[in-house]
C-alpha atoms as a PDB file:
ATOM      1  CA  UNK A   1       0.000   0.000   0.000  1.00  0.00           C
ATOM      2  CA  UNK A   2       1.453   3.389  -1.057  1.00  0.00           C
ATOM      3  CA  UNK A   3       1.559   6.725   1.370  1.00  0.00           C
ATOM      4  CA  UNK A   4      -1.413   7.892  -0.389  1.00  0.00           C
ATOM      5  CA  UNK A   5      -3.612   5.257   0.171  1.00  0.00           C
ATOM      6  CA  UNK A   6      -2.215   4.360   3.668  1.00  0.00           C
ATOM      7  CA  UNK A   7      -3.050   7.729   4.763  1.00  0.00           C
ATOM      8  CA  UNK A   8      -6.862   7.611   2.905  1.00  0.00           C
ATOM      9  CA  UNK A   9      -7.289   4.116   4.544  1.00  0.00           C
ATOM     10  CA  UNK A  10      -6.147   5.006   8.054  1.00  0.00           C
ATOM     11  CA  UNK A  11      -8.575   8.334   8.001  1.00  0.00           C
ATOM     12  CA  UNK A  12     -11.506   6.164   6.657  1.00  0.00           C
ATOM     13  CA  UNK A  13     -10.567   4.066  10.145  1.00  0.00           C
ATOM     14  CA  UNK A  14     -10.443   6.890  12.160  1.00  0.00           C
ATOM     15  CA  UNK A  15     -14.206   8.161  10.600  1.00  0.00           C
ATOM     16  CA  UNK A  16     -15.908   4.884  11.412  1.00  0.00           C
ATOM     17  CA  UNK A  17     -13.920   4.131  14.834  1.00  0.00           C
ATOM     18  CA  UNK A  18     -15.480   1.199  16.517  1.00  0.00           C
ATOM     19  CA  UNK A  19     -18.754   1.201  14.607  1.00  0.00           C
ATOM     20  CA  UNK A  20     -19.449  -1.748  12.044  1.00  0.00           C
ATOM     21  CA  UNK A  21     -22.453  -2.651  10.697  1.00  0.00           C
ATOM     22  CA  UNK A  22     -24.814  -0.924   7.820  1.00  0.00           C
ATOM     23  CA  UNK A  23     -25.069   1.901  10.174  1.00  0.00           C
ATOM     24  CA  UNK A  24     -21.495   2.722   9.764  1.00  0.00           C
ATOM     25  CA  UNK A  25     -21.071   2.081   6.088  1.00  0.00           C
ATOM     26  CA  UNK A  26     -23.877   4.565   5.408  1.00  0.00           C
ATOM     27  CA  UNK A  27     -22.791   7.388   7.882  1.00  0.00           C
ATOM     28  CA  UNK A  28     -19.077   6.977   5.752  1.00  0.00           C
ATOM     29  CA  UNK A  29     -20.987   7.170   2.637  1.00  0.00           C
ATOM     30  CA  UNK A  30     -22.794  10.607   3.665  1.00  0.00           C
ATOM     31  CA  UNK A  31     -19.794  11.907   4.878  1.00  0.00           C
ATOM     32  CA  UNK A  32     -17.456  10.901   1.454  1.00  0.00           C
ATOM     33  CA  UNK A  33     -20.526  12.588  -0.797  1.00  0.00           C
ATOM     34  CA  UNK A  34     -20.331  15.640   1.475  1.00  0.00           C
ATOM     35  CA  UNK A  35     -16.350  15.805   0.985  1.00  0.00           C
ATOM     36  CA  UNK A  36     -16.426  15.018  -2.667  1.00  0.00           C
ATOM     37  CA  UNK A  37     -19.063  17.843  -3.237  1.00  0.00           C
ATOM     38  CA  UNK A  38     -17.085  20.363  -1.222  1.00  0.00           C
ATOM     39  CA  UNK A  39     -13.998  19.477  -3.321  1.00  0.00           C
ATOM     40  CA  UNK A  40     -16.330  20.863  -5.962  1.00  0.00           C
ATOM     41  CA  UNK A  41     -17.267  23.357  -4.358  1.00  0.00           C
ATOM     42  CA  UNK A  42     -13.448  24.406  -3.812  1.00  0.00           C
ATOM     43  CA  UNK A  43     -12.451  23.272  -6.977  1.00  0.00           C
ATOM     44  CA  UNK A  44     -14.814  26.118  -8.504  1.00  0.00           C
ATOM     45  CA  UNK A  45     -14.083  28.773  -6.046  1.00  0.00           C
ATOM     46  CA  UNK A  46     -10.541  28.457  -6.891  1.00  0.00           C
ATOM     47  CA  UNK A  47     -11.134  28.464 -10.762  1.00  0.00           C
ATOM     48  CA  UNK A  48     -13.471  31.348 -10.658  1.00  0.00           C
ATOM     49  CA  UNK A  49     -10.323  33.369  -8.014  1.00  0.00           C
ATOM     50  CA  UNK A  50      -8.277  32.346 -11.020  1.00  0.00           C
ATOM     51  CA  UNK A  51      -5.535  30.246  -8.705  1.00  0.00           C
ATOM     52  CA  UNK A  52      -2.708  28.632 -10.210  1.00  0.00           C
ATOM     53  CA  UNK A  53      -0.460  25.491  -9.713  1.00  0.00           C
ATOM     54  CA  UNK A  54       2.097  26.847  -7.897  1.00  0.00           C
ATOM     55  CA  UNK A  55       5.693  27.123  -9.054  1.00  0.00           C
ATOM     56  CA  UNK A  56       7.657  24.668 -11.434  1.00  0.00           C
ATOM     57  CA  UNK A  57       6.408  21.818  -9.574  1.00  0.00           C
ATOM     58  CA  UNK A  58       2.594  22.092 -10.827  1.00  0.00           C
ATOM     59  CA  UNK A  59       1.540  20.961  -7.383  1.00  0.00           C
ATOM     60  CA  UNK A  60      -1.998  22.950  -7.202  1.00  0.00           C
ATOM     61  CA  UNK A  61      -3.094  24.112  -3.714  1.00  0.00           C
ATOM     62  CA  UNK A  62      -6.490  21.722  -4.222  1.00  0.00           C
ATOM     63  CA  UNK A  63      -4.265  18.616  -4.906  1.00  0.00           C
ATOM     64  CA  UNK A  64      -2.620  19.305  -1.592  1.00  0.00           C
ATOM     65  CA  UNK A  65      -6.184  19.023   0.254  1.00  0.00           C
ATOM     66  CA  UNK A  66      -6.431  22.826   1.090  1.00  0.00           C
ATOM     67  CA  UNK A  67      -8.626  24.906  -0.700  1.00  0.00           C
ATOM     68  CA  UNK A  68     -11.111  28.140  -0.376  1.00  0.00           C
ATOM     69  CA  UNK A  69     -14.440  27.571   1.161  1.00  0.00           C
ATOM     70  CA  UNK A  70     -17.469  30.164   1.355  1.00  0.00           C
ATOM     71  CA  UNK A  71     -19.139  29.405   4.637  1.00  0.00           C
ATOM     72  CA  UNK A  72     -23.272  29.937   4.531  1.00  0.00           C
ATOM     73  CA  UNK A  73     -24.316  32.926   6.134  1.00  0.00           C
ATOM     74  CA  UNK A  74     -27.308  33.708   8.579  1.00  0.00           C
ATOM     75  CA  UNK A  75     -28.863  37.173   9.088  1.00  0.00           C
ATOM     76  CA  UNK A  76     -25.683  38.381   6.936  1.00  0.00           C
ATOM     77  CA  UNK A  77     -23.094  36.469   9.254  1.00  0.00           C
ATOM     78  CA  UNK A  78     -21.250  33.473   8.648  1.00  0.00           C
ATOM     79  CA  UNK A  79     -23.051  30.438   9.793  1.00  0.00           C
ATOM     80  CA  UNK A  80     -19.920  28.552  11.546  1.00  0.00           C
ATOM     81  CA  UNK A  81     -22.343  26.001  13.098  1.00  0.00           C
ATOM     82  CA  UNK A  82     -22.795  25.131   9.758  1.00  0.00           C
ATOM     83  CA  UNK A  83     -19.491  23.456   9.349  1.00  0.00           C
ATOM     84  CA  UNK A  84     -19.827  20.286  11.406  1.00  0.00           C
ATOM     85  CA  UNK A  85     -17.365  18.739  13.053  1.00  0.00           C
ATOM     86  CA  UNK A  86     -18.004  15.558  10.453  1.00  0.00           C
ATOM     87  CA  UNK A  87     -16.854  17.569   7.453  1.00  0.00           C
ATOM     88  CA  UNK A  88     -14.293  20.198   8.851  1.00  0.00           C
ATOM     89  CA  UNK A  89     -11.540  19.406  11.172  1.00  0.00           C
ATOM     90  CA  UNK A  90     -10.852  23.102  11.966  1.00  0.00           C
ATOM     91  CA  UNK A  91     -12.111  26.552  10.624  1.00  0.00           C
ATOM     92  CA  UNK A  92      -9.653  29.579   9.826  1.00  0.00           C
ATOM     93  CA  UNK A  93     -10.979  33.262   8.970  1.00  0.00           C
ATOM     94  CA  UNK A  94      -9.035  36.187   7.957  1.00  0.00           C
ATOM     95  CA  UNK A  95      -8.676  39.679   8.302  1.00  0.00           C
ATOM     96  CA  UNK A  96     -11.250  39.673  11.739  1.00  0.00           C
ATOM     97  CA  UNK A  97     -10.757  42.041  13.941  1.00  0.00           C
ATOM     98  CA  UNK A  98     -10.881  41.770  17.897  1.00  0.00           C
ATOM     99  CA  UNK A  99     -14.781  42.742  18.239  1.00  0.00           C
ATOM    100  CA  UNK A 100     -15.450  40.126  15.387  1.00  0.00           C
ATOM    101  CA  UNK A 101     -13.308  37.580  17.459  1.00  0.00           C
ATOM    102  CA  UNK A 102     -15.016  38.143  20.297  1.00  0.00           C
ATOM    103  CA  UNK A 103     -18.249  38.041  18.734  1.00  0.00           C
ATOM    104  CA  UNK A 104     -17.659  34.778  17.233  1.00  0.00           C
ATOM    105  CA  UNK A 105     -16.269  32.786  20.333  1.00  0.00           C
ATOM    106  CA  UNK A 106     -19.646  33.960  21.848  1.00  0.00           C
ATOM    107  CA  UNK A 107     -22.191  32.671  19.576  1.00  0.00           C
ATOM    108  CA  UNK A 108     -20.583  30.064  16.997  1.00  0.00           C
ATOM    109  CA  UNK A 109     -20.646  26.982  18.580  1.00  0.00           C
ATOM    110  CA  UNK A 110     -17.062  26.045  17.112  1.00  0.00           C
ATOM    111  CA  UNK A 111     -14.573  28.628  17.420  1.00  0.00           C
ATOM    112  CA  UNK A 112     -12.228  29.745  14.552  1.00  0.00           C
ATOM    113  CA  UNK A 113      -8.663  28.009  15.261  1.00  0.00           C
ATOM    114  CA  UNK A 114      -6.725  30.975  12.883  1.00  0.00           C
ATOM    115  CA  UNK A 115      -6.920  34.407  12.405  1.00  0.00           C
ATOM    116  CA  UNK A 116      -4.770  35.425   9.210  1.00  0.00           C
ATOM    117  CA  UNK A 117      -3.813  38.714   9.638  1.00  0.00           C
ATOM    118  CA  UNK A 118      -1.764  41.767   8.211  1.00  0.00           C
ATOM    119  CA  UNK A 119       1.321  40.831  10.355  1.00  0.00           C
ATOM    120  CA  UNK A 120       4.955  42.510   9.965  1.00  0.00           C
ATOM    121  CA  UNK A 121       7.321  44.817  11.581  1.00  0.00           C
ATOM    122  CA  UNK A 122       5.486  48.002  10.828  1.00  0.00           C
ATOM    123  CA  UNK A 123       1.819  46.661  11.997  1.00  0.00           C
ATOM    124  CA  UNK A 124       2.549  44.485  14.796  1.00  0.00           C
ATOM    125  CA  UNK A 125      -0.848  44.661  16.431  1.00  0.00           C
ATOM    126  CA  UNK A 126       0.121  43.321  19.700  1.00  0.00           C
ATOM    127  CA  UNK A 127      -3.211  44.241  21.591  1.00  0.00           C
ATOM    128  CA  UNK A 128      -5.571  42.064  18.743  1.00  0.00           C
ATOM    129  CA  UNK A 129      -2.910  39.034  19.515  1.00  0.00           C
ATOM    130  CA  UNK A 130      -4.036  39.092  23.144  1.00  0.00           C
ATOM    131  CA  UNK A 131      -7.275  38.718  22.353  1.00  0.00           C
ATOM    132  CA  UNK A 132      -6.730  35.741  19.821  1.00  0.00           C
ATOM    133  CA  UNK A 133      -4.399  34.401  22.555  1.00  0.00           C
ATOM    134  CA  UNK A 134      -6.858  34.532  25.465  1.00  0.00           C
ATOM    135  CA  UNK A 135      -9.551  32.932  22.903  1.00  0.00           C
ATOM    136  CA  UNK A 136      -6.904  30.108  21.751  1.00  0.00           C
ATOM    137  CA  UNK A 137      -6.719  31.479  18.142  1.00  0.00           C
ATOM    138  CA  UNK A 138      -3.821  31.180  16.383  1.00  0.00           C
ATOM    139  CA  UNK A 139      -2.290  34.247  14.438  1.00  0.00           C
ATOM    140  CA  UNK A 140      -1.185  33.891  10.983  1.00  0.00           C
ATOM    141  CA  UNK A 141       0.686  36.288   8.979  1.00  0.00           C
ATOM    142  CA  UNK A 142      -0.869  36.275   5.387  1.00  0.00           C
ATOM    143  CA  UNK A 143       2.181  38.940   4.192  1.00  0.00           C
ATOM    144  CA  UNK A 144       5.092  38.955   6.902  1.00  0.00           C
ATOM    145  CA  UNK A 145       6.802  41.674   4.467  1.00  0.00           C
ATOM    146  CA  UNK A 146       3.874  43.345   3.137  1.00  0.00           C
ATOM    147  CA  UNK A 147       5.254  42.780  -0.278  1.00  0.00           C
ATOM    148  CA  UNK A 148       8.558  44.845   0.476  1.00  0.00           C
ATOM    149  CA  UNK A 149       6.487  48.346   1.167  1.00  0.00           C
ATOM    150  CA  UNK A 150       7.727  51.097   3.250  1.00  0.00           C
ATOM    151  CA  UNK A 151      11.425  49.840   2.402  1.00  0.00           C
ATOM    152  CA  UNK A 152      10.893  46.870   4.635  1.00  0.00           C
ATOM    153  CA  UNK A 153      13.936  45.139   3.180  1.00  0.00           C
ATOM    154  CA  UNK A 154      16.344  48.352   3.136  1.00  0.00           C
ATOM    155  CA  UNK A 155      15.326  49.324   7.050  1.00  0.00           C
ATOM    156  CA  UNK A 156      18.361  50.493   9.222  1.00  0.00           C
ATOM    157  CA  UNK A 157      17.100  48.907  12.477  1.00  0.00           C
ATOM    158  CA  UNK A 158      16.192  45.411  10.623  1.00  0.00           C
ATOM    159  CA  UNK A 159      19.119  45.421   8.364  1.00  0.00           C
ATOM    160  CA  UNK A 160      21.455  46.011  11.452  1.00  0.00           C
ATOM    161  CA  UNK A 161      19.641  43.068  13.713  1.00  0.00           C
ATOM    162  CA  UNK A 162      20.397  40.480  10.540  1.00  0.00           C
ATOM    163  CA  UNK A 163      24.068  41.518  10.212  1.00  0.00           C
ATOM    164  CA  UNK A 164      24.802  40.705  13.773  1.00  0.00           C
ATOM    165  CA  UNK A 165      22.509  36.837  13.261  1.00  0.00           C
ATOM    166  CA  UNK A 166      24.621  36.772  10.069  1.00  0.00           C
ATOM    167  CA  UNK A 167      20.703  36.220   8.222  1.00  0.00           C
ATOM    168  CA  UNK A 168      19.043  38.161   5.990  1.00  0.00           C
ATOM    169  CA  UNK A 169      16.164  41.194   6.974  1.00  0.00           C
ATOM    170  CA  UNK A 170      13.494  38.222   5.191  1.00  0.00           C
ATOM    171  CA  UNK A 171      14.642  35.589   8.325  1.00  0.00           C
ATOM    172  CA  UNK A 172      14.822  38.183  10.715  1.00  0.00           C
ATOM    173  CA  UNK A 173      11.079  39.279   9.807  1.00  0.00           C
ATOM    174  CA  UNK A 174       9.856  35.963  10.175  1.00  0.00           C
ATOM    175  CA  UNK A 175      11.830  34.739  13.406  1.00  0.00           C
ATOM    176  CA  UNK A 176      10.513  37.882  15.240  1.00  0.00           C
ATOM    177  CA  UNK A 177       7.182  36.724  13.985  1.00  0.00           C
ATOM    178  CA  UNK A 178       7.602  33.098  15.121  1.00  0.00           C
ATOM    179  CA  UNK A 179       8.827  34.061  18.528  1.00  0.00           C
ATOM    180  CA  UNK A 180       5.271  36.261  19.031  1.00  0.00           C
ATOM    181  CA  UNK A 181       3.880  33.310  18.160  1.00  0.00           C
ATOM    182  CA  UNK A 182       2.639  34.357  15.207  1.00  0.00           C
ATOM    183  CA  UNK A 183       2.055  31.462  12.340  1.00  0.00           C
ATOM    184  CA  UNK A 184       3.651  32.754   9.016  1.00  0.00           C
ATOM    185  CA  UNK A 185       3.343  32.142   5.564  1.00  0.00           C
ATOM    186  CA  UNK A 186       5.736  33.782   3.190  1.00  0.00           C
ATOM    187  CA  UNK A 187       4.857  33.216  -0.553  1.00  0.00           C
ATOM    188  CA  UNK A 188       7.563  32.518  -3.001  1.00  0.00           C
ATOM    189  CA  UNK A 189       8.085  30.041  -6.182  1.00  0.00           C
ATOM    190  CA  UNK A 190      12.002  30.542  -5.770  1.00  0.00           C
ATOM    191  CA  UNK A 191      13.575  27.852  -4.085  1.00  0.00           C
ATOM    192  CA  UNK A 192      16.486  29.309  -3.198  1.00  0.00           C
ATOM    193  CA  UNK A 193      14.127  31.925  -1.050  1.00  0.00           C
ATOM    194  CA  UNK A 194      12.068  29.101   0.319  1.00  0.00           C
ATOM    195  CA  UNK A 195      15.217  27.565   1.543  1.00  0.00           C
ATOM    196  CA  UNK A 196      15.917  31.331   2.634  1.00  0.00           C
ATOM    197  CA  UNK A 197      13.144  31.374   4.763  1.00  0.00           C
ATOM    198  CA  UNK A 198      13.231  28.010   6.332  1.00  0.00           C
ATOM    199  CA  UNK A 199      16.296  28.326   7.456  1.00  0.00           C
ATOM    200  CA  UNK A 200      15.286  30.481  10.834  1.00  0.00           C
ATOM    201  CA  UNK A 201      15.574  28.079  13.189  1.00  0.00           C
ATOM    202  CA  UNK A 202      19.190  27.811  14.084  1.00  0.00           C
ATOM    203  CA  UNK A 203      19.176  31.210  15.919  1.00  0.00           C
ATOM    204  CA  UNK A 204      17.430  33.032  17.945  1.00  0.00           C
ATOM    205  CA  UNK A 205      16.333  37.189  18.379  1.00  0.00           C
ATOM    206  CA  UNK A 206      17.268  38.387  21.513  1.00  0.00           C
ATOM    207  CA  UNK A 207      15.181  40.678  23.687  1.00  0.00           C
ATOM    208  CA  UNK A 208      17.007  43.645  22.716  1.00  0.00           C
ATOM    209  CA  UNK A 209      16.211  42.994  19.192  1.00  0.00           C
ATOM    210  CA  UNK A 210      12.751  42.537  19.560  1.00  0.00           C
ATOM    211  CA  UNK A 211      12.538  46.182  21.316  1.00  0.00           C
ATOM    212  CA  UNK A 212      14.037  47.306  18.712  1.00  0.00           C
ATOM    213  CA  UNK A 213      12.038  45.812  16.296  1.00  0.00           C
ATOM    214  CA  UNK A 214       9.085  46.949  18.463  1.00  0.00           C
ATOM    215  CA  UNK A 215       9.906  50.341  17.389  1.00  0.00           C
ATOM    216  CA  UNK A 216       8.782  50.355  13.950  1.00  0.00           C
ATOM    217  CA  UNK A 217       5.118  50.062  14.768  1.00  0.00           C
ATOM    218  CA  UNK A 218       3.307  52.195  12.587  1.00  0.00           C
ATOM    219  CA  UNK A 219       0.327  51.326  14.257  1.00  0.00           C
ATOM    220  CA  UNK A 220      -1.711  51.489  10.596  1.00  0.00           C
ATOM    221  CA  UNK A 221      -2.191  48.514   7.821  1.00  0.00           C
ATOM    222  CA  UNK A 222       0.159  49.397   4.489  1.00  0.00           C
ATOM    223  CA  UNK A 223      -1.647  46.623   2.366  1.00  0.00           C
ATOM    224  CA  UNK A 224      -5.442  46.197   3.572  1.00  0.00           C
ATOM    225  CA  UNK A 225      -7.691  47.913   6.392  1.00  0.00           C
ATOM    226  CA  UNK A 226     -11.145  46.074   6.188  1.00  0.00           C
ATOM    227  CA  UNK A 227     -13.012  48.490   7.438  1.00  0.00           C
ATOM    228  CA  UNK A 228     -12.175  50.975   4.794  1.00  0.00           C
ATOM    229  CA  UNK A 229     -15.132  51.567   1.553  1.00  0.00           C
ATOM    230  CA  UNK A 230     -12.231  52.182  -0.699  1.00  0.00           C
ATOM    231  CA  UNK A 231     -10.319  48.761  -0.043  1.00  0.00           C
ATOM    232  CA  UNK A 232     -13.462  46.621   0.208  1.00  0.00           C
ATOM    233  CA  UNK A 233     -14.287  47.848  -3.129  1.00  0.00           C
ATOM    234  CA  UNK A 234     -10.387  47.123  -4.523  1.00  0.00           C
ATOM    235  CA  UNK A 235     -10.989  43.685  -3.176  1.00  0.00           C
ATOM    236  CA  UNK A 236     -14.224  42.590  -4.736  1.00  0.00           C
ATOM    237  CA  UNK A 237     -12.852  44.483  -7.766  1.00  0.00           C
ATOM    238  CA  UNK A 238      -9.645  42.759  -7.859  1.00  0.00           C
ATOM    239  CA  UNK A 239      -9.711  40.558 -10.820  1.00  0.00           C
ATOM    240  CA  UNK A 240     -10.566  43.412 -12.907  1.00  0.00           C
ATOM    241  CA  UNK A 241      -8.541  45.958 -11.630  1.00  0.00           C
ATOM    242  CA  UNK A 242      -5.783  44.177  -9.824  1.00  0.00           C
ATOM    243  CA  UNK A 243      -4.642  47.237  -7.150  1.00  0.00           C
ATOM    244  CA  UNK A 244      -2.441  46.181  -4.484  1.00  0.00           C
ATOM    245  CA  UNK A 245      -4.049  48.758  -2.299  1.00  0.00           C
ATOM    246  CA  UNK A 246      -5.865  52.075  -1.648  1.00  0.00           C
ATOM    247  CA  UNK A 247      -4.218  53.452   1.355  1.00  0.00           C
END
């Protein structure tokens, strides 16, 4: 049995636990046409976000078993007690903001387990990772270099703190980000920067460097502020007009 199928048979296993019987061959039969018709469902969303295989390696982001899923909605919220526990093993949202947080871990009946945020040196954002802290929500950095704006790569304070790790400003970003506890996900197709950013585990920023680091808060988003008309617009406009921001 290959790795593939190992893995398939072992969660099929883990689905029907002790049950046997027609009972349990049905309930595994609703729950397979429920995950085959949301790998449609995700499947579509990603063709009509226009997403491509990613890199050289033509590895698509569906193939992988991830994927983009609209949630229903309720009295213009997102129905989270909609995704059973059968079908999802964990729910991630982006871009919500403390009062949304809060809101959520009140009413939904499963809690989000990510918040992917606008997370780098110049929006750090330390009182909304309290709050996803004290809920048990992990933060994820959806740009850790907000695509190089502001001179990110060219700062004096960051380019100092690499030069005495011997690393580059890209490690140093995303070690000070690991070491809030912060989840990151750097994009890149270029091997030689995804060995680049892998490679931040062999050191360590010391306290001193994350005061200084602490000093670039801006205290303001550079790529997206959700709560603006004028980037809500650029988003759902996107495809047509592809703006990396308003502000």
């Amino acid at each position: 049995m290959d790795r593939r199928n190992f893995i398939k048979g072992g969660l099929l296993a883990a689905a029907v636990g002790v049950m046997s019987g027609p009972k349990a061959v049905a309930r595994e039969a609703e729950r397979q046409a429920t995950r085959e018709q949301l790998s449609k469902d995700i499947l579509n969303y990603n063709s009509q976000m226009q997403y491509r295989p990613m890199g050289r390696t033509g590895v698509s982001v569906s193939a992988l078993g991830f994927g983009m899923l609209r949630l229903p909605m309720k009295n213009g919220h997102v129905d989270f007690d909609q995704a059973t526990p059968m079908v999802h093993r964990a729910i991630g949202v982006s871009n919500f903001q403390s009062d949304r947080i809060i809101d959520i871990c009140y009413t939904a009946e499963i809690k989000p387990m990510v918040n992917q945020l606008e997370l780098h040196p110049f929006y750090q954002r330390e009182d909304e990772l309290a709050i996803l802290r004290e809920y048990g929500i992990v933060p994820q950095a959806w740009a850790p270099f907000a695509e190089g704006m502001n001179g990110m790569f060219t700062n004096i304070v960051l380019k100092n703190i690499a030069e005495g790790h011997g690393k580059t400003v890209a490690q140093i970003i995303l070690r000070w980000n690991v070491q809030r506890g912060v989840s990151v996900i750097p994009k890149s197709v270029h091997q030689g920067r995804m060995e680049e950013n892998i490679g931040i585990w062999d050191f360590e920023l010391s306290a001193e460097d994350m005061r200084l680091i602490s000093t670039l808060d801006l205290s303001r988003p550079l790529m997206l502020d959700p709560r603006k008309p004028s980037e809500v617009h650029r988003l759902f406009n996107y495809l047509d007009n592809p703006v990396l921001t308003s502000l």
